[in-house]
PDB file of N, CA and C in Angstrom:
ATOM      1  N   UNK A   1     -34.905  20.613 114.625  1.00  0.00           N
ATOM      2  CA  UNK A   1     -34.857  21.530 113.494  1.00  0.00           C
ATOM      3  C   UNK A   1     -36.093  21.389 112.589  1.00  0.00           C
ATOM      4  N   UNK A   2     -36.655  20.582 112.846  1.00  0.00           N
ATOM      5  CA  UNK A   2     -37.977  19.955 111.960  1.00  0.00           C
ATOM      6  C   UNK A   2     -39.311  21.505 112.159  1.00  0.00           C
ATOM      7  N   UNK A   3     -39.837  21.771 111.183  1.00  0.00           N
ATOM      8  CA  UNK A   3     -40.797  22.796 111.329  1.00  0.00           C
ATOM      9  C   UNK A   3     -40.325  24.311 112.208  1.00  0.00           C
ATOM     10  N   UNK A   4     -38.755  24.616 112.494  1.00  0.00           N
ATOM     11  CA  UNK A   4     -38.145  25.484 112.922  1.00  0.00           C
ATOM     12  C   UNK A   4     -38.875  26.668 111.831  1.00  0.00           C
ATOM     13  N   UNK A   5     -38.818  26.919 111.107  1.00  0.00           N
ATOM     14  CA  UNK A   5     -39.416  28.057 109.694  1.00  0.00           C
ATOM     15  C   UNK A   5     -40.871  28.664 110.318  1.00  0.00           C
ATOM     16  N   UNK A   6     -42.106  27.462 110.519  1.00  0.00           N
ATOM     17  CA  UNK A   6     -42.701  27.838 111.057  1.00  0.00           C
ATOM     18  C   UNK A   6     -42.698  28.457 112.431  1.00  0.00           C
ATOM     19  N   UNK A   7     -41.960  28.173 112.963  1.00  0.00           N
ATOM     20  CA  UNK A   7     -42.079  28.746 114.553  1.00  0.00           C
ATOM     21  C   UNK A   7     -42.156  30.444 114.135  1.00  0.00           C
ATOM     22  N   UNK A   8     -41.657  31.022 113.361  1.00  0.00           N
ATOM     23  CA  UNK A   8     -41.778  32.477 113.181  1.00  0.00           C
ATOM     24  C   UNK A   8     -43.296  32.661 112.379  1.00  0.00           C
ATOM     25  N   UNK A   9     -43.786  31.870 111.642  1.00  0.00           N
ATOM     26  CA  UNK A   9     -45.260  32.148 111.761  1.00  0.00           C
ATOM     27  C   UNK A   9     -46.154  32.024 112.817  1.00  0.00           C
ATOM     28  N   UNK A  10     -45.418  31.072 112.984  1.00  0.00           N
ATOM     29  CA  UNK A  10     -47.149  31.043 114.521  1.00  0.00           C
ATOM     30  C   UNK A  10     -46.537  32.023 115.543  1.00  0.00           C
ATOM     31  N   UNK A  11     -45.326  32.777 115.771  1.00  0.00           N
ATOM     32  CA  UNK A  11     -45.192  34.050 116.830  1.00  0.00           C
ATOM     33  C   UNK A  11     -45.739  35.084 116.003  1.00  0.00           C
ATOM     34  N   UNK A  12     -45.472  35.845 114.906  1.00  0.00           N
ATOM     35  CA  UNK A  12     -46.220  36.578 114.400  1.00  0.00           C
ATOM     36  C   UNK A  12     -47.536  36.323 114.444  1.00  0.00           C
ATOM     37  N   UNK A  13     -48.196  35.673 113.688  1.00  0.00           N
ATOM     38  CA  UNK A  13     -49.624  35.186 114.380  1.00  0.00           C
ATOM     39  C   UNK A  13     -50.293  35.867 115.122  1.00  0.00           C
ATOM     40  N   UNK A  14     -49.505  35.008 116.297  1.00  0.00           N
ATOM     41  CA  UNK A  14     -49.574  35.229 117.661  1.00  0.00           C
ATOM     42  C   UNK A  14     -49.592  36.589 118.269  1.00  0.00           C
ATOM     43  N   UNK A  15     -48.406  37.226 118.034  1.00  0.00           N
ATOM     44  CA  UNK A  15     -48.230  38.727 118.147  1.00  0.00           C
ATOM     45  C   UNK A  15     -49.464  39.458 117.682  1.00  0.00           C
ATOM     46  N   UNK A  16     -49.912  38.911 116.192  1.00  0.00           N
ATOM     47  CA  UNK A  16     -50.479  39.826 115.776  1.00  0.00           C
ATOM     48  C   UNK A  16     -52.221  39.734 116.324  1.00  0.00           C
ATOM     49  N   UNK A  17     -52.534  38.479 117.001  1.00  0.00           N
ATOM     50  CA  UNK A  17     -54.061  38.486 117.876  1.00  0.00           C
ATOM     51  C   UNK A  17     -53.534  39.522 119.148  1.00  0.00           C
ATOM     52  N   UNK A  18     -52.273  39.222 119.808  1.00  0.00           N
ATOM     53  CA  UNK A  18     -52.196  39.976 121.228  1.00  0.00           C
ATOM     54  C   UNK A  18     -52.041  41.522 121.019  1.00  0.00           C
ATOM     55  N   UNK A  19     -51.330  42.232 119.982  1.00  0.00           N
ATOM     56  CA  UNK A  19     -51.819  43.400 119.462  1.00  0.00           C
ATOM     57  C   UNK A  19     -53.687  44.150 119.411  1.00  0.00           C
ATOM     58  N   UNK A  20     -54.200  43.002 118.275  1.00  0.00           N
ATOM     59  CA  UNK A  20     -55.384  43.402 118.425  1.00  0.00           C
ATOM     60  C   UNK A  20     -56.106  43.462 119.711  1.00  0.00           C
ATOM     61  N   UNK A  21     -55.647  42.581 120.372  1.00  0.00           N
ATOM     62  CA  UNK A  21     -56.570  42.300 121.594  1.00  0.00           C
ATOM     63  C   UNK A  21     -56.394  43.656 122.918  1.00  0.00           C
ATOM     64  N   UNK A  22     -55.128  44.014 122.516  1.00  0.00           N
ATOM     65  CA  UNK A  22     -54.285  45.482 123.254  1.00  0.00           C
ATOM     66  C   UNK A  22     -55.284  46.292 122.691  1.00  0.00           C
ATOM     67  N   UNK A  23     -55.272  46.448 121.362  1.00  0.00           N
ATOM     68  CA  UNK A  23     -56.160  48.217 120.763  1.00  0.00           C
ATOM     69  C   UNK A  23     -57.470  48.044 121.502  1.00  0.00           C
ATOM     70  N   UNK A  24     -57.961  46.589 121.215  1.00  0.00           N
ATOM     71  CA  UNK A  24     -59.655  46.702 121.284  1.00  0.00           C
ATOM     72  C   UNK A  24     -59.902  46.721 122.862  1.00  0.00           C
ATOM     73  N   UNK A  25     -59.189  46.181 123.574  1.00  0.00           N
ATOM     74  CA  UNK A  25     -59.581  45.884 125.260  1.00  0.00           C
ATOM     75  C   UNK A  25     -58.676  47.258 125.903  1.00  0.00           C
ATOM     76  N   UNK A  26     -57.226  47.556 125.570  1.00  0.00           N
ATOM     77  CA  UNK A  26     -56.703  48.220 126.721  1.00  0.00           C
ATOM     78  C   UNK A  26     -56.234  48.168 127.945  1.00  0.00           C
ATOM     79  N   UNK A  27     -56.319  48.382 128.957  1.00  0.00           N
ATOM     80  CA  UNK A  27     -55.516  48.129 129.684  1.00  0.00           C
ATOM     81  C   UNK A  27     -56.153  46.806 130.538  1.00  0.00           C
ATOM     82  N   UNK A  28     -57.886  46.546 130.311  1.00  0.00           N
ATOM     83  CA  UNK A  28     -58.312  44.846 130.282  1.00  0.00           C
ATOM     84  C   UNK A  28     -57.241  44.217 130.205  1.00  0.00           C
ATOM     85  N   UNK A  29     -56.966  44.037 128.891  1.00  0.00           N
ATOM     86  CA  UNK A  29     -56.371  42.962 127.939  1.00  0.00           C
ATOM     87  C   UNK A  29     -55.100  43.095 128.736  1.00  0.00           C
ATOM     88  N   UNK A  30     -54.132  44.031 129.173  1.00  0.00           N
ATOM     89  CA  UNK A  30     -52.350  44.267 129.305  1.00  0.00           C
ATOM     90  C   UNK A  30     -52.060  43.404 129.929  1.00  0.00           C
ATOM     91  N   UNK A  31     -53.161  43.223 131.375  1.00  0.00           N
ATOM     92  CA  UNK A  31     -52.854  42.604 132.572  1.00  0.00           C
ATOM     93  C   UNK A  31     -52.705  41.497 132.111  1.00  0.00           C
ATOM     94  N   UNK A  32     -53.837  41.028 131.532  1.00  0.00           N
ATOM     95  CA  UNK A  32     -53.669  39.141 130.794  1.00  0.00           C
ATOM     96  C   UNK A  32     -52.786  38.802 130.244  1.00  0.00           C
ATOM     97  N   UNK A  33     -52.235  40.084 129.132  1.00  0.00           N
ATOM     98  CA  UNK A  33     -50.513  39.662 128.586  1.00  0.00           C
ATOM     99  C   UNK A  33     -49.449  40.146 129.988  1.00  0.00           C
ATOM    100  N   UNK A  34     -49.750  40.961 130.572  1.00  0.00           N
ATOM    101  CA  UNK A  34     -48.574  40.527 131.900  1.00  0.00           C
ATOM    102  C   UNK A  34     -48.294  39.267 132.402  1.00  0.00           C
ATOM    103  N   UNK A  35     -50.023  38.852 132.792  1.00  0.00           N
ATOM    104  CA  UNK A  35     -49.662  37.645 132.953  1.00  0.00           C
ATOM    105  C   UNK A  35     -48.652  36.564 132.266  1.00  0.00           C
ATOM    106  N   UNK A  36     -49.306  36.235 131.444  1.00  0.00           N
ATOM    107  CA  UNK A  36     -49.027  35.608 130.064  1.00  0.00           C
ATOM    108  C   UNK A  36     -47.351  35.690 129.537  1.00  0.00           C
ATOM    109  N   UNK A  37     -46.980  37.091 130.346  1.00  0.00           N
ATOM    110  CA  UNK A  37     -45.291  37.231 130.163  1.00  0.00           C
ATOM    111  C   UNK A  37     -44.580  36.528 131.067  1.00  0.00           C
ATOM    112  N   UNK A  38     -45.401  37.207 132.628  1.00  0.00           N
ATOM    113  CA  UNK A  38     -44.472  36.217 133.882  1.00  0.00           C
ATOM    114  C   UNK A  38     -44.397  34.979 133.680  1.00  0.00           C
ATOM    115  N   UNK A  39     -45.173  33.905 133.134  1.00  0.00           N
ATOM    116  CA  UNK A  39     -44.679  32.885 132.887  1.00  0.00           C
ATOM    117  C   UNK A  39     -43.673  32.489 132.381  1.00  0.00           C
ATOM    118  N   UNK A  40     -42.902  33.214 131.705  1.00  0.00           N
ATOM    119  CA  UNK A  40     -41.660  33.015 131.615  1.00  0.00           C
ATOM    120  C   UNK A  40     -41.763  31.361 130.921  1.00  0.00           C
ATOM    121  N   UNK A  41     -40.998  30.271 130.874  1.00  0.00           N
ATOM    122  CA  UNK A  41     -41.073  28.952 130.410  1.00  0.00           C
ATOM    123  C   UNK A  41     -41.636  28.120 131.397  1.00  0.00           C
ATOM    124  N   UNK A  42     -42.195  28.511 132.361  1.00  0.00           N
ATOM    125  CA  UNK A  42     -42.932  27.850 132.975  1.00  0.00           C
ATOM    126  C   UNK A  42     -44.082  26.504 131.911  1.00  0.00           C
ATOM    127  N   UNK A  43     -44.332  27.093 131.325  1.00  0.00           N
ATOM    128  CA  UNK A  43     -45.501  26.570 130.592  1.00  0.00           C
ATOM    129  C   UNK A  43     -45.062  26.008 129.458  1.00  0.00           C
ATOM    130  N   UNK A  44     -45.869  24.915 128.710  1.00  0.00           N
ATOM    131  CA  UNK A  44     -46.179  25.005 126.910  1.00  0.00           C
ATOM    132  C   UNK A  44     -46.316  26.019 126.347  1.00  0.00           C
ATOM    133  N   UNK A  45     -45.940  26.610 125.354  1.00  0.00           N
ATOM    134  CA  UNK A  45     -46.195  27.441 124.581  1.00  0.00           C
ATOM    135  C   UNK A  45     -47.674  27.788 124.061  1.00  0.00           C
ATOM    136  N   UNK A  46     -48.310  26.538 123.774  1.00  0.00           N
ATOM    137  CA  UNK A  46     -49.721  26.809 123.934  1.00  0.00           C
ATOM    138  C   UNK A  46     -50.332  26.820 124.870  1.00  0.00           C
ATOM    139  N   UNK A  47     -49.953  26.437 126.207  1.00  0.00           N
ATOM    140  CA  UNK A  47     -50.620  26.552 127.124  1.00  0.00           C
ATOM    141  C   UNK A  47     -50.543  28.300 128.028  1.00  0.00           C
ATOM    142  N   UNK A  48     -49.315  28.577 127.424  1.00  0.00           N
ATOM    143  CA  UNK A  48     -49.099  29.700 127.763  1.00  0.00           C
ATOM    144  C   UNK A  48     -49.848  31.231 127.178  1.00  0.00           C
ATOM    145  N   UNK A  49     -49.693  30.763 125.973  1.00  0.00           N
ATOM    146  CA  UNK A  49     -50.630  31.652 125.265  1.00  0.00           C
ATOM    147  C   UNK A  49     -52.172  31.688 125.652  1.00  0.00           C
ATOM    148  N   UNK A  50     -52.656  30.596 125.968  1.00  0.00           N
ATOM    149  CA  UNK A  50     -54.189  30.410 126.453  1.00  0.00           C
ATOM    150  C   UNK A  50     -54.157  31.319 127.598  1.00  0.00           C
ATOM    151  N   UNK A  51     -53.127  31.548 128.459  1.00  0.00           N
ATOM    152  CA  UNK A  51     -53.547  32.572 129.239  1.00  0.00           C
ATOM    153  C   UNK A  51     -53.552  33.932 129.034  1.00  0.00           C
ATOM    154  N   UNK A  52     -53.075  34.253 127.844  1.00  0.00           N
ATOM    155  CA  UNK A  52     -52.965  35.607 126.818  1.00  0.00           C
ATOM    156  C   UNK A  52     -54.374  35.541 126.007  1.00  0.00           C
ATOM    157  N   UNK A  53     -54.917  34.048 126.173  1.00  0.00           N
ATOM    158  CA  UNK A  53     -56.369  34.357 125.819  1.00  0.00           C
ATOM    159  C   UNK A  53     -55.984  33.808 123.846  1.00  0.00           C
ATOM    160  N   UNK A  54     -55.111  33.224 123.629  1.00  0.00           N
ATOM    161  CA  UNK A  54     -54.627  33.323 122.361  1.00  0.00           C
ATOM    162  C   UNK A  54     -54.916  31.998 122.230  1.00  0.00           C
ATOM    163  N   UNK A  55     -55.533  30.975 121.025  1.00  0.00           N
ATOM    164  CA  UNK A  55     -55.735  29.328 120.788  1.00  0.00           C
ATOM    165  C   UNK A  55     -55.152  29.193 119.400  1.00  0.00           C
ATOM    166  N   UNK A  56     -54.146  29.163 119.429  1.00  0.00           N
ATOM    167  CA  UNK A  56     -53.520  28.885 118.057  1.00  0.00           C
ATOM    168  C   UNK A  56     -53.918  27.526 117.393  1.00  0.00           C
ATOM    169  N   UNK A  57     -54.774  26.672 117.947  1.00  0.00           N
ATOM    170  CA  UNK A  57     -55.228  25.776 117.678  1.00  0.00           C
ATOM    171  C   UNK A  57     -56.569  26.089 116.476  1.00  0.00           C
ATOM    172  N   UNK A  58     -57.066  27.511 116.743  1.00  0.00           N
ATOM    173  CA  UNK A  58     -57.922  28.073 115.994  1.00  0.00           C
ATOM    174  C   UNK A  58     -57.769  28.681 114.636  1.00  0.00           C
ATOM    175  N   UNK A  59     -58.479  28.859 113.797  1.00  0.00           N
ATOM    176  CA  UNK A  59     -57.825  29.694 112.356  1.00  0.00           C
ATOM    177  C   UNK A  59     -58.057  31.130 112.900  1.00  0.00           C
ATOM    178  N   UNK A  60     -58.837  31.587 113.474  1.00  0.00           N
ATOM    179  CA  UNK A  60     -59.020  33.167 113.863  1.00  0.00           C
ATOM    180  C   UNK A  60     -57.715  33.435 113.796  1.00  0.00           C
ATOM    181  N   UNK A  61     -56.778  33.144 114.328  1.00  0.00           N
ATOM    182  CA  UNK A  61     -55.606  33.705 114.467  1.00  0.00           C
ATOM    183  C   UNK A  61     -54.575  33.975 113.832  1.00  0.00           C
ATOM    184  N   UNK A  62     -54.879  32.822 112.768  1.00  0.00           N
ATOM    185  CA  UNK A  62     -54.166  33.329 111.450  1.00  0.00           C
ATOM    186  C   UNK A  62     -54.749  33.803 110.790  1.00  0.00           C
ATOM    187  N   UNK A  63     -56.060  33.696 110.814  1.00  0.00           N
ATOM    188  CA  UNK A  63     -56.581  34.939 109.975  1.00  0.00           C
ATOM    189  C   UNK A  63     -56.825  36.627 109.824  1.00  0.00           C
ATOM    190  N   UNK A  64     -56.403  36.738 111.329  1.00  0.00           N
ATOM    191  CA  UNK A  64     -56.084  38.089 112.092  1.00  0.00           C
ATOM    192  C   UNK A  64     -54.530  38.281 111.396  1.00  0.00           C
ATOM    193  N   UNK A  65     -53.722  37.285 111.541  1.00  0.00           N
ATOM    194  CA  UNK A  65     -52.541  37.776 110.960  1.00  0.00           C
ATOM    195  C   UNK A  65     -52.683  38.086 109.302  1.00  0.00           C
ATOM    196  N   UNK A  66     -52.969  37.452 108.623  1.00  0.00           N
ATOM    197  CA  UNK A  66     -53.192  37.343 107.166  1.00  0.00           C
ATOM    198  C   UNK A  66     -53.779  38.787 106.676  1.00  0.00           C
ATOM    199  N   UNK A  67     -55.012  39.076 107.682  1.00  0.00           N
ATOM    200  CA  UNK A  67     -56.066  40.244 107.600  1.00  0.00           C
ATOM    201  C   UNK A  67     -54.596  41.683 107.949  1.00  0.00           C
ATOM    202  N   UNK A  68     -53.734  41.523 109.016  1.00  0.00           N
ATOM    203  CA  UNK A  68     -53.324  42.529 109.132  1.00  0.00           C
ATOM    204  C   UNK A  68     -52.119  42.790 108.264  1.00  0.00           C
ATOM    205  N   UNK A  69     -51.420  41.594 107.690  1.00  0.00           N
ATOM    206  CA  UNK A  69     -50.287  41.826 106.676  1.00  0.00           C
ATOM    207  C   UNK A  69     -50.859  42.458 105.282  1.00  0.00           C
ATOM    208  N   UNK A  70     -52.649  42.063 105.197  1.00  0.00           N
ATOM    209  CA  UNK A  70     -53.153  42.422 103.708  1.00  0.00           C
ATOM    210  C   UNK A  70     -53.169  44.096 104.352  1.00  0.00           C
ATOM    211  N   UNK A  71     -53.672  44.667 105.121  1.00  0.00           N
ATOM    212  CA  UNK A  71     -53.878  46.168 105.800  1.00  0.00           C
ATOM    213  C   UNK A  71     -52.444  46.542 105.395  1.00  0.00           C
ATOM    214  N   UNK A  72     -51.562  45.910 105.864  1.00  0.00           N
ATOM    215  CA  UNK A  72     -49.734  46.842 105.816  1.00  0.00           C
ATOM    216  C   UNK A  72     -49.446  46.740 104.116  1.00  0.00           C
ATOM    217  N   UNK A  73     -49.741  45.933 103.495  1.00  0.00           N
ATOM    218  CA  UNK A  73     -49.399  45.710 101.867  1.00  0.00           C
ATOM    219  C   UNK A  73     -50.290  47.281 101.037  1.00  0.00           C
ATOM    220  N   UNK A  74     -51.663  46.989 102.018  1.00  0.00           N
ATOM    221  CA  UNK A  74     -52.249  47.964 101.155  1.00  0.00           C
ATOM    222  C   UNK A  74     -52.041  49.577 101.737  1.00  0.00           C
ATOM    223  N   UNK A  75     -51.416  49.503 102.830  1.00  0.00           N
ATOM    224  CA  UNK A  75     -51.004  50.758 103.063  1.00  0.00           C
ATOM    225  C   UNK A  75     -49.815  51.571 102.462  1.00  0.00           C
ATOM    226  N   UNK A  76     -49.215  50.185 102.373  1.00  0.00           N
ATOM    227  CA  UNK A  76     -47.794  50.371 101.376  1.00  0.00           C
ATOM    228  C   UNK A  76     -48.082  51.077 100.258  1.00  0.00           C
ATOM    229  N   UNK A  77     -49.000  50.702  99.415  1.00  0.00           N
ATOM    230  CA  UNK A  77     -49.205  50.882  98.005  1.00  0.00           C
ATOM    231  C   UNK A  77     -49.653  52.234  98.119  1.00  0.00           C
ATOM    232  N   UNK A  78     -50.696  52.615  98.906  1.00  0.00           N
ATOM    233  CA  UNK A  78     -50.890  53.869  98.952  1.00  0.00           C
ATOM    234  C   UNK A  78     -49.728  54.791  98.818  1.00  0.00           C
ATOM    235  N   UNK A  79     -48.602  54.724 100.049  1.00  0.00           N
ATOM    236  CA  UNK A  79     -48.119  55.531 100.267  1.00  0.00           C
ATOM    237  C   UNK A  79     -47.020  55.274  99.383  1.00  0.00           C
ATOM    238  N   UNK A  80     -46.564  54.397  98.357  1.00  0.00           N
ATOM    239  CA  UNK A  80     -45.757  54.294  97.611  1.00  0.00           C
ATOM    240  C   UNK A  80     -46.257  55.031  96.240  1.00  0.00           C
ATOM    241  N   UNK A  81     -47.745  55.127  95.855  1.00  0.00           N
ATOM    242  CA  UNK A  81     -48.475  55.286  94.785  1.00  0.00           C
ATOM    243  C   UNK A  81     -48.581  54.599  93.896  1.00  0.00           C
ATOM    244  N   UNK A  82     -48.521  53.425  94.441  1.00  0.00           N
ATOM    245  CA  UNK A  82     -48.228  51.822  93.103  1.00  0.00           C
ATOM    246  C   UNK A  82     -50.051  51.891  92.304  1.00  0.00           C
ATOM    247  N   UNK A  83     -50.849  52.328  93.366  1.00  0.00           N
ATOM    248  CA  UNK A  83     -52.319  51.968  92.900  1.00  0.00           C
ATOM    249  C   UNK A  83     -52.927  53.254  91.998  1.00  0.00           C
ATOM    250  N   UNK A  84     -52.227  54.260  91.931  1.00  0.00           N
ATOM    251  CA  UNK A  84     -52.255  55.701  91.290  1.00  0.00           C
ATOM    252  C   UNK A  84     -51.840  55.489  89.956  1.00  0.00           C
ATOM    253  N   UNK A  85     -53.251  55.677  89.120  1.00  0.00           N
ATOM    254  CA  UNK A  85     -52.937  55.894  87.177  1.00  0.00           C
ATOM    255  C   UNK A  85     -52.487  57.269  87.054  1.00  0.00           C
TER     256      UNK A  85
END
């Protein structure tokens, strides 16, 4: 149960590099997360992700997440009109 809380940050994270890596590569990138799916529990979790091309060992990756939650906050505001005098 120890650090259970985090485990939903580092999948979001996570999610949120294998997303980017989908828009920018395409159908490149799918195959590597196919891969990366069939493993199934075969693997470590980090070892598994390395074949999704993902190093959570790195800050890029939370900083991709951080970068895309600040994008959804500020899209919010727009479309809420919080930033409108």
């Amino acid at each position: 149960m120890n650090f259970y809380v985090y485990k939903y940050a580092t999948c979001i994270s996570a999610a949120s590099s294998i997303v980017k890596k989908i828009e920018e590569r395409g159908d490149e990138y799918i195959a590597k997360y196919l891969r990366f799916l069939s493993l199934g529990g075969s693997m470590s979790p980090l070892d598994s992700l390395a074949v999704a091309g993902i190093d959570l060992t790195k800050p890029n990756v939370i900083k991709d997440a951080i970068d895309d939650f600040e994008a959804a906050i500020k899209q919010f505001r727009e479309i809420a009109g919080v930033d409108k005098k």
